[in-house]
PDB file of N, CA and C in Angstrom:
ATOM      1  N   UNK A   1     -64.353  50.606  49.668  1.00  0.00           N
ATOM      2  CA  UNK A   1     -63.547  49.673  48.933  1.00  0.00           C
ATOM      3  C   UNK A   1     -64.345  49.090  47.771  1.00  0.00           C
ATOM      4  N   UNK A   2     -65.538  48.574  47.688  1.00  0.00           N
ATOM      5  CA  UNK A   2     -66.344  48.192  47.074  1.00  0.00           C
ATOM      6  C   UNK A   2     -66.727  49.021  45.868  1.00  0.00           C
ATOM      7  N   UNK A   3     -67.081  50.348  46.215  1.00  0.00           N
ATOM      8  CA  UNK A   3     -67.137  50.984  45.243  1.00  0.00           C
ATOM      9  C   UNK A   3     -65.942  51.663  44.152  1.00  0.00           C
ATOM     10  N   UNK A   4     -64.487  51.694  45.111  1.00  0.00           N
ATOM     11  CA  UNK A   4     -63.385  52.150  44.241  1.00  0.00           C
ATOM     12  C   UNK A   4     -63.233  50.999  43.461  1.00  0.00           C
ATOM     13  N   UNK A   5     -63.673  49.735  43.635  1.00  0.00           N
ATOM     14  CA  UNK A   5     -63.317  48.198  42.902  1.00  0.00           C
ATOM     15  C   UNK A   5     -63.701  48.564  41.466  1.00  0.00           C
ATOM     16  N   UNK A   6     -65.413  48.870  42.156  1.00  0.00           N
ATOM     17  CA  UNK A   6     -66.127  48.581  41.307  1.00  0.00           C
ATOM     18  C   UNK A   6     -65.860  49.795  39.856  1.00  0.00           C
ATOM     19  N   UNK A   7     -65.061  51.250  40.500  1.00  0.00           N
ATOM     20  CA  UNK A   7     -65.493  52.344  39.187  1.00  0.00           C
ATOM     21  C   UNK A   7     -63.564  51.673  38.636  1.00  0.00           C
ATOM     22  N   UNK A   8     -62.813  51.055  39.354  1.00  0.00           N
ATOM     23  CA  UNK A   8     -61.962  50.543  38.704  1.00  0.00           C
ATOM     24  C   UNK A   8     -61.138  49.346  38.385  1.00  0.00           C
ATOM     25  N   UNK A   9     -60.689  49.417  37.389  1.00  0.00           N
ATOM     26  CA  UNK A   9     -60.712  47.920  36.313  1.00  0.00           C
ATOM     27  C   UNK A   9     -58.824  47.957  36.772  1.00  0.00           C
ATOM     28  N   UNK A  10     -58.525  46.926  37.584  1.00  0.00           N
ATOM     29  CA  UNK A  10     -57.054  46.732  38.039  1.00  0.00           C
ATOM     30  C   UNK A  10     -56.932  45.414  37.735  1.00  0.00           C
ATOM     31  N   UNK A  11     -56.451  45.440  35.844  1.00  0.00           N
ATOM     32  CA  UNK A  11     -55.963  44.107  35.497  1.00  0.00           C
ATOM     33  C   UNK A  11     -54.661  44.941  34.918  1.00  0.00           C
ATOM     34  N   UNK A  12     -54.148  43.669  33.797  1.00  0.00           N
ATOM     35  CA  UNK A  12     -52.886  43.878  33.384  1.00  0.00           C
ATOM     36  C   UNK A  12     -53.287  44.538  32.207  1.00  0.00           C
ATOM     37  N   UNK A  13     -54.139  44.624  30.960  1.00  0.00           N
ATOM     38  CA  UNK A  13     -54.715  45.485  30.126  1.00  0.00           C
ATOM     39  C   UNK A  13     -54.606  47.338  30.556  1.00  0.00           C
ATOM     40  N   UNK A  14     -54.960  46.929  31.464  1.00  0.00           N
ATOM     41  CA  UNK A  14     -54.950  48.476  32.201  1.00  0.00           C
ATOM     42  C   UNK A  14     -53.566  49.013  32.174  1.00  0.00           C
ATOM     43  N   UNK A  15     -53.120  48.262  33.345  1.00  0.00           N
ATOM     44  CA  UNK A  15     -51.545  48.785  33.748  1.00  0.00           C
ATOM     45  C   UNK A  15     -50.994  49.292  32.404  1.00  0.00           C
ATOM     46  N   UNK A  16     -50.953  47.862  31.476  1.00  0.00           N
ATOM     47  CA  UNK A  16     -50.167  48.202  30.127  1.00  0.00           C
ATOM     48  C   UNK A  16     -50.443  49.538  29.764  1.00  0.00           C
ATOM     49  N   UNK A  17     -51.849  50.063  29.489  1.00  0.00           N
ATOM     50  CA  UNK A  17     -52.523  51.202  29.071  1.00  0.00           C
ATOM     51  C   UNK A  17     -52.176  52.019  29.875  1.00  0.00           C
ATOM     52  N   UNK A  18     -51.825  51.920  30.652  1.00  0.00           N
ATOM     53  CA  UNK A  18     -51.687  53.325  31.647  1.00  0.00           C
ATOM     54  C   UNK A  18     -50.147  53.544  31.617  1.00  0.00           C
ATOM     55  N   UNK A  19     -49.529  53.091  31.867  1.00  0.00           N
ATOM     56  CA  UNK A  19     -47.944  53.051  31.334  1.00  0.00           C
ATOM     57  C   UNK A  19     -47.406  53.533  29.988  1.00  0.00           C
ATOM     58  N   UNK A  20     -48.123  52.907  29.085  1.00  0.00           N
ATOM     59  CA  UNK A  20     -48.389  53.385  27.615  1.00  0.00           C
ATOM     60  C   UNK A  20     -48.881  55.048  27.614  1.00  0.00           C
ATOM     61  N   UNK A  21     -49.632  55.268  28.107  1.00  0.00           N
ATOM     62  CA  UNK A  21     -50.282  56.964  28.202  1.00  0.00           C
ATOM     63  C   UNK A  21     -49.788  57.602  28.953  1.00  0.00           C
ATOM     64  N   UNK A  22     -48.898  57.412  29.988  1.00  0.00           N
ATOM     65  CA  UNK A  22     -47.738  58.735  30.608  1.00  0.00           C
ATOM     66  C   UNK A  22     -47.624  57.827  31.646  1.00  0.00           C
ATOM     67  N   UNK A  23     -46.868  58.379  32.414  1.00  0.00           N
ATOM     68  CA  UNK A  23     -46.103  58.308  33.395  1.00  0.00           C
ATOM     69  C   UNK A  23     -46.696  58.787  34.578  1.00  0.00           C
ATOM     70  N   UNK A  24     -47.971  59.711  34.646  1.00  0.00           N
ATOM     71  CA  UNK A  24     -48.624  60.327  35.696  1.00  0.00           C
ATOM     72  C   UNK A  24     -49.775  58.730  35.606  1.00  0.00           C
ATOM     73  N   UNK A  25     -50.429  58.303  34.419  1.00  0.00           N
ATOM     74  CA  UNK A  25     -51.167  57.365  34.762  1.00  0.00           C
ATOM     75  C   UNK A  25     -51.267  56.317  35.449  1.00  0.00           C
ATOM     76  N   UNK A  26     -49.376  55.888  34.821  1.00  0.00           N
ATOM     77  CA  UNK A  26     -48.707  54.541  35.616  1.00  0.00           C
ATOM     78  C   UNK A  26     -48.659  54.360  37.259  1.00  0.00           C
ATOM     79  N   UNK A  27     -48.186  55.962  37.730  1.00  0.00           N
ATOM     80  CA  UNK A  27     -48.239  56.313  39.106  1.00  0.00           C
ATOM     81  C   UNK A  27     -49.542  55.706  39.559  1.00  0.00           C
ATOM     82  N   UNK A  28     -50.377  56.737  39.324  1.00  0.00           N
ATOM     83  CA  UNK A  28     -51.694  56.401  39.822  1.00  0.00           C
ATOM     84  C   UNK A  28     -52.467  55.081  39.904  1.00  0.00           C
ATOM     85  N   UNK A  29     -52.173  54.369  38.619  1.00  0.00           N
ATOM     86  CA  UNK A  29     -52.671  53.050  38.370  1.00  0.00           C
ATOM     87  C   UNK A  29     -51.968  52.112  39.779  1.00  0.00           C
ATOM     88  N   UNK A  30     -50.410  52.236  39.805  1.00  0.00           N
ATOM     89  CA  UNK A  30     -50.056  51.651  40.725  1.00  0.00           C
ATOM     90  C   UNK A  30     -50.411  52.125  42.212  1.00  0.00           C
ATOM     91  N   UNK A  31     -50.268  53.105  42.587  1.00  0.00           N
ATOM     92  CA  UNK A  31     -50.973  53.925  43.654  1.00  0.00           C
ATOM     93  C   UNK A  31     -51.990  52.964  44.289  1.00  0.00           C
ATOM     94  N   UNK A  32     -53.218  53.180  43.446  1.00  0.00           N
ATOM     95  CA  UNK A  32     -54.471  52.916  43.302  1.00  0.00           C
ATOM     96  C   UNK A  32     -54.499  51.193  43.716  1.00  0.00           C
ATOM     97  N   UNK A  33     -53.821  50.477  42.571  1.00  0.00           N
ATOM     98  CA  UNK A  33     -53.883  49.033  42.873  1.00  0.00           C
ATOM     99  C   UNK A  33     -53.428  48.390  44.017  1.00  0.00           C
ATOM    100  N   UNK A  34     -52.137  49.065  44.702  1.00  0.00           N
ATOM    101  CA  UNK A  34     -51.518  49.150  45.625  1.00  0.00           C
ATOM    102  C   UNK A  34     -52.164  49.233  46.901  1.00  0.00           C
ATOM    103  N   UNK A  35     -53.243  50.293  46.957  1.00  0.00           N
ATOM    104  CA  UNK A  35     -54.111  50.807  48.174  1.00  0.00           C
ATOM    105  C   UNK A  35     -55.029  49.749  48.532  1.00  0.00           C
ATOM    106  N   UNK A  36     -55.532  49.292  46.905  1.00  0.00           N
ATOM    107  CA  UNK A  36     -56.447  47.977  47.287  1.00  0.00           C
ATOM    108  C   UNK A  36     -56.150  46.805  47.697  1.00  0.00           C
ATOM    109  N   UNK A  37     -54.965  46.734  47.077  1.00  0.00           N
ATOM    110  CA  UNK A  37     -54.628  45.331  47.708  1.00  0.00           C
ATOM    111  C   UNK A  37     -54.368  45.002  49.053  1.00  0.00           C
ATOM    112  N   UNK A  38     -53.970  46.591  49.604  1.00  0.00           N
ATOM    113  CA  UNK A  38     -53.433  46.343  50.810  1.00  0.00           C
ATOM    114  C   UNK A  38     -54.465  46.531  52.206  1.00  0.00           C
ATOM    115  N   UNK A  39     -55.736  46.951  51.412  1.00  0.00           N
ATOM    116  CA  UNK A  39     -56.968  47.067  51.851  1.00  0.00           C
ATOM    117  C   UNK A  39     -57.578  45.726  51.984  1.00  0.00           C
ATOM    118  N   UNK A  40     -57.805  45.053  50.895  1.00  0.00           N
ATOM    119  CA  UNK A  40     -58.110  43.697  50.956  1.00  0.00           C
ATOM    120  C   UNK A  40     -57.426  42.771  51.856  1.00  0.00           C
ATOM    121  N   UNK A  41     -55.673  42.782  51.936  1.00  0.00           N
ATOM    122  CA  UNK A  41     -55.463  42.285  52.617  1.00  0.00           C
ATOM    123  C   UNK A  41     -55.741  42.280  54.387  1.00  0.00           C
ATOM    124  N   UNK A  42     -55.745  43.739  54.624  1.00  0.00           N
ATOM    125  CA  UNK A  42     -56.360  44.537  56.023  1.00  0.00           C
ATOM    126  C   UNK A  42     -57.833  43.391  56.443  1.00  0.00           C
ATOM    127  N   UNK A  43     -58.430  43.898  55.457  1.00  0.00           N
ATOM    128  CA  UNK A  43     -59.870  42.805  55.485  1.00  0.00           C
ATOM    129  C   UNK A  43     -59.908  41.667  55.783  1.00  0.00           C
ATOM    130  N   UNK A  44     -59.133  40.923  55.693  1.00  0.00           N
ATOM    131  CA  UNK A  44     -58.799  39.439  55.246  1.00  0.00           C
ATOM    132  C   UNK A  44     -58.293  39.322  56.840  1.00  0.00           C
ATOM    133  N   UNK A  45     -57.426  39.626  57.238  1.00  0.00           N
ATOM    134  CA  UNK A  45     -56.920  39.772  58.523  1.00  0.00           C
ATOM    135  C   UNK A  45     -57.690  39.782  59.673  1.00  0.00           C
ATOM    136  N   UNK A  46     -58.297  40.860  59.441  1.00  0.00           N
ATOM    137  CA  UNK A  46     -59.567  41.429  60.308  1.00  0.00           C
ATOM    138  C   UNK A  46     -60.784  40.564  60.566  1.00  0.00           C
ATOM    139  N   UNK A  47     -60.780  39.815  59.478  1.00  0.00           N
ATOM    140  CA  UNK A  47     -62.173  38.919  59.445  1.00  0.00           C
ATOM    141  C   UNK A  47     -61.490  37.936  59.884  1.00  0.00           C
ATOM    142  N   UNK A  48     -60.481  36.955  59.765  1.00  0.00           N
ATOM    143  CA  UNK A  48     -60.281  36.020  60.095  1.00  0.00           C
ATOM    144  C   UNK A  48     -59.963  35.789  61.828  1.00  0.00           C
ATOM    145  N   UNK A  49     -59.201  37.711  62.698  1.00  0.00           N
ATOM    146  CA  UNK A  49     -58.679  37.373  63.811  1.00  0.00           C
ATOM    147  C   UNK A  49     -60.432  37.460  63.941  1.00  0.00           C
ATOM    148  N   UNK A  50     -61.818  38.102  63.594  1.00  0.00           N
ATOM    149  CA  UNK A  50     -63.047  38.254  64.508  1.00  0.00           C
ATOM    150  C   UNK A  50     -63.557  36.254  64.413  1.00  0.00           C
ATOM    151  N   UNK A  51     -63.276  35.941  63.582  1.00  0.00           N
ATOM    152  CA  UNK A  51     -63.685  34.781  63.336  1.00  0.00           C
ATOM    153  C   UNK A  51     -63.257  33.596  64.533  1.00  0.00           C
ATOM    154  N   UNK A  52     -61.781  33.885  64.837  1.00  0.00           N
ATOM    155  CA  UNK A  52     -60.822  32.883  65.828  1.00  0.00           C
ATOM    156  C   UNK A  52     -61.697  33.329  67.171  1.00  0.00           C
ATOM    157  N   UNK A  53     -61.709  34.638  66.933  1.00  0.00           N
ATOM    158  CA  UNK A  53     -62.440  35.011  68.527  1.00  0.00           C
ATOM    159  C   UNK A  53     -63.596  34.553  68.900  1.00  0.00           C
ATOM    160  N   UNK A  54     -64.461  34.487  67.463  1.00  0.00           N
ATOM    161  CA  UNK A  54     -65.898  34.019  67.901  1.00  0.00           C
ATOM    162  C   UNK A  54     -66.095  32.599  68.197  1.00  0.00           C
ATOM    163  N   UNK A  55     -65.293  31.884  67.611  1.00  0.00           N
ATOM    164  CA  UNK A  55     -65.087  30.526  67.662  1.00  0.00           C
ATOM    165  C   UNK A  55     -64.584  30.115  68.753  1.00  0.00           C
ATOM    166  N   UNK A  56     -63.358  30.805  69.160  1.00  0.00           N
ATOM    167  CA  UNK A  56     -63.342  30.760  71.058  1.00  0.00           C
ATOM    168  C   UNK A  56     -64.080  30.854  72.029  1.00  0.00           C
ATOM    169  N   UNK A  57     -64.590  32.012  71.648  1.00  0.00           N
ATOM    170  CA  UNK A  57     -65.892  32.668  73.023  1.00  0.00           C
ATOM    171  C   UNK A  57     -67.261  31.557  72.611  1.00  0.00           C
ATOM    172  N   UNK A  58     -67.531  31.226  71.455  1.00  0.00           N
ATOM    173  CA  UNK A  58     -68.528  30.199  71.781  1.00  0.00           C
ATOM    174  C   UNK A  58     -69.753  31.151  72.105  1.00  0.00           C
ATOM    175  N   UNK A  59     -70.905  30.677  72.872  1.00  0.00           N
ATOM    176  CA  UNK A  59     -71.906  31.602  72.887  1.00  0.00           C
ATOM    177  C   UNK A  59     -71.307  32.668  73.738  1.00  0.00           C
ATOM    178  N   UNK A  60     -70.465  32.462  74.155  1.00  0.00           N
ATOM    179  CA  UNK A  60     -70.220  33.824  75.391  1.00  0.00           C
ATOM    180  C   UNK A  60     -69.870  35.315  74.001  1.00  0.00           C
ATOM    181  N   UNK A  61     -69.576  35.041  73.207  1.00  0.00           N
ATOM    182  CA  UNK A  61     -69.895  35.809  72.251  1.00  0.00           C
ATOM    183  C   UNK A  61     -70.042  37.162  72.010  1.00  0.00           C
ATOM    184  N   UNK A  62     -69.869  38.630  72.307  1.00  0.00           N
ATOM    185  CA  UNK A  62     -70.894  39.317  72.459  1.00  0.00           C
ATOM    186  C   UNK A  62     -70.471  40.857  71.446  1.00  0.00           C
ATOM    187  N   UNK A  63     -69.539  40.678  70.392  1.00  0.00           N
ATOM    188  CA  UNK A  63     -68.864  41.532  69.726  1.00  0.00           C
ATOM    189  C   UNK A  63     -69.949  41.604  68.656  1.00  0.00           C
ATOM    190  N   UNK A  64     -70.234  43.068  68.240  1.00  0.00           N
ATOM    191  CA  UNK A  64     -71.069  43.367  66.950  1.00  0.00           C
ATOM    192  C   UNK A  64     -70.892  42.357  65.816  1.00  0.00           C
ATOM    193  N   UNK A  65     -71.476  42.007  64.837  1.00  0.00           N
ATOM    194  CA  UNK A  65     -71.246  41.528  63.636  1.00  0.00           C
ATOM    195  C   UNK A  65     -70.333  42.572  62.525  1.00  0.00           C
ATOM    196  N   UNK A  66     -68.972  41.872  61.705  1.00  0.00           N
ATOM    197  CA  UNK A  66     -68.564  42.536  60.879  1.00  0.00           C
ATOM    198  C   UNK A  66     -68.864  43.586  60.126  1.00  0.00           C
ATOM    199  N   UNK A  67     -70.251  43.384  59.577  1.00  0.00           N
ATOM    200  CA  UNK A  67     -70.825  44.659  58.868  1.00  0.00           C
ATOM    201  C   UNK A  67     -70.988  45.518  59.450  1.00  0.00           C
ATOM    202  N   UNK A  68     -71.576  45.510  60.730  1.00  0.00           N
ATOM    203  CA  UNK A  68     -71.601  46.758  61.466  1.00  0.00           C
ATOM    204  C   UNK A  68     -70.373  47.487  61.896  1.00  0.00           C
ATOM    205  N   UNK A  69     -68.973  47.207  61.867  1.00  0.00           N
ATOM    206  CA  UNK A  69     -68.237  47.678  62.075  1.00  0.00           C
ATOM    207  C   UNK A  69     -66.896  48.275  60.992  1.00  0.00           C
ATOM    208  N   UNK A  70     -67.839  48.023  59.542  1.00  0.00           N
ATOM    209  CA  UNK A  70     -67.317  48.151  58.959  1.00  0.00           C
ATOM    210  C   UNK A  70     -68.193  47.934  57.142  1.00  0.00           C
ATOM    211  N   UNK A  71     -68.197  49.243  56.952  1.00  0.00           N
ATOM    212  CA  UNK A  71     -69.281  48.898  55.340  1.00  0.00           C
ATOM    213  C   UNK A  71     -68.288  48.022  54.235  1.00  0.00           C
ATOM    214  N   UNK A  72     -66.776  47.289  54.415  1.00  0.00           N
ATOM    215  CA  UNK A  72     -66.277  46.856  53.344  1.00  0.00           C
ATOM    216  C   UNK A  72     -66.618  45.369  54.059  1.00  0.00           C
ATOM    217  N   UNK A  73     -67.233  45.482  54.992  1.00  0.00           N
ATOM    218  CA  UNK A  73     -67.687  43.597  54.969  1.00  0.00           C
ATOM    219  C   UNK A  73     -68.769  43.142  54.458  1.00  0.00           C
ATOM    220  N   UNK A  74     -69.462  44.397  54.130  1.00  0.00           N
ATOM    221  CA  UNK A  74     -71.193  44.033  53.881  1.00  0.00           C
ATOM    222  C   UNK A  74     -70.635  43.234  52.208  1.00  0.00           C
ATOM    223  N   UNK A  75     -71.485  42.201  52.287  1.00  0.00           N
ATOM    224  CA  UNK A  75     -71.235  41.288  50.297  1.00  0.00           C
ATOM    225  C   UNK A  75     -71.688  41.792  49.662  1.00  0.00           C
TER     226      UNK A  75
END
């Protein structure tokens, strides 16, 4: 995730531009922005139910840390 962010630029400059240059770009642009967002949101989810859990269990605790279960948590 980190790295598709990073090789792409998903503002509104773009979209415009990609819409503007065909119709195969627009697809993709949306495709693309689409996947991430819904990735990010996945993330967001994920971190927050490990978070409720850890905060429950208290030291009883004993689930890997996020990053390890996943390279889009590492910052």
């Amino acid at each position: 995730m980190a790295s598709i962010k990073a090789l792409a630029v998903l503002d509104e400059a773009v979209e415009t531009k990609a819409r503007d240059t065909s119709l195969g770009f627009e697809i993709l642009f949306t495709l693309l922005s689409a996947a991430c967002n819904y990735r990010s949101a996945d993330l967001e989810v994920r971190k927050n139910e490990y978070m409720k859990q850890k905060e429950e269990a208290g030291d009883a605790f004993s689930e890997p840390p996020l990053e390890n279960m996943d390279d889009d948590f590492v910052p």
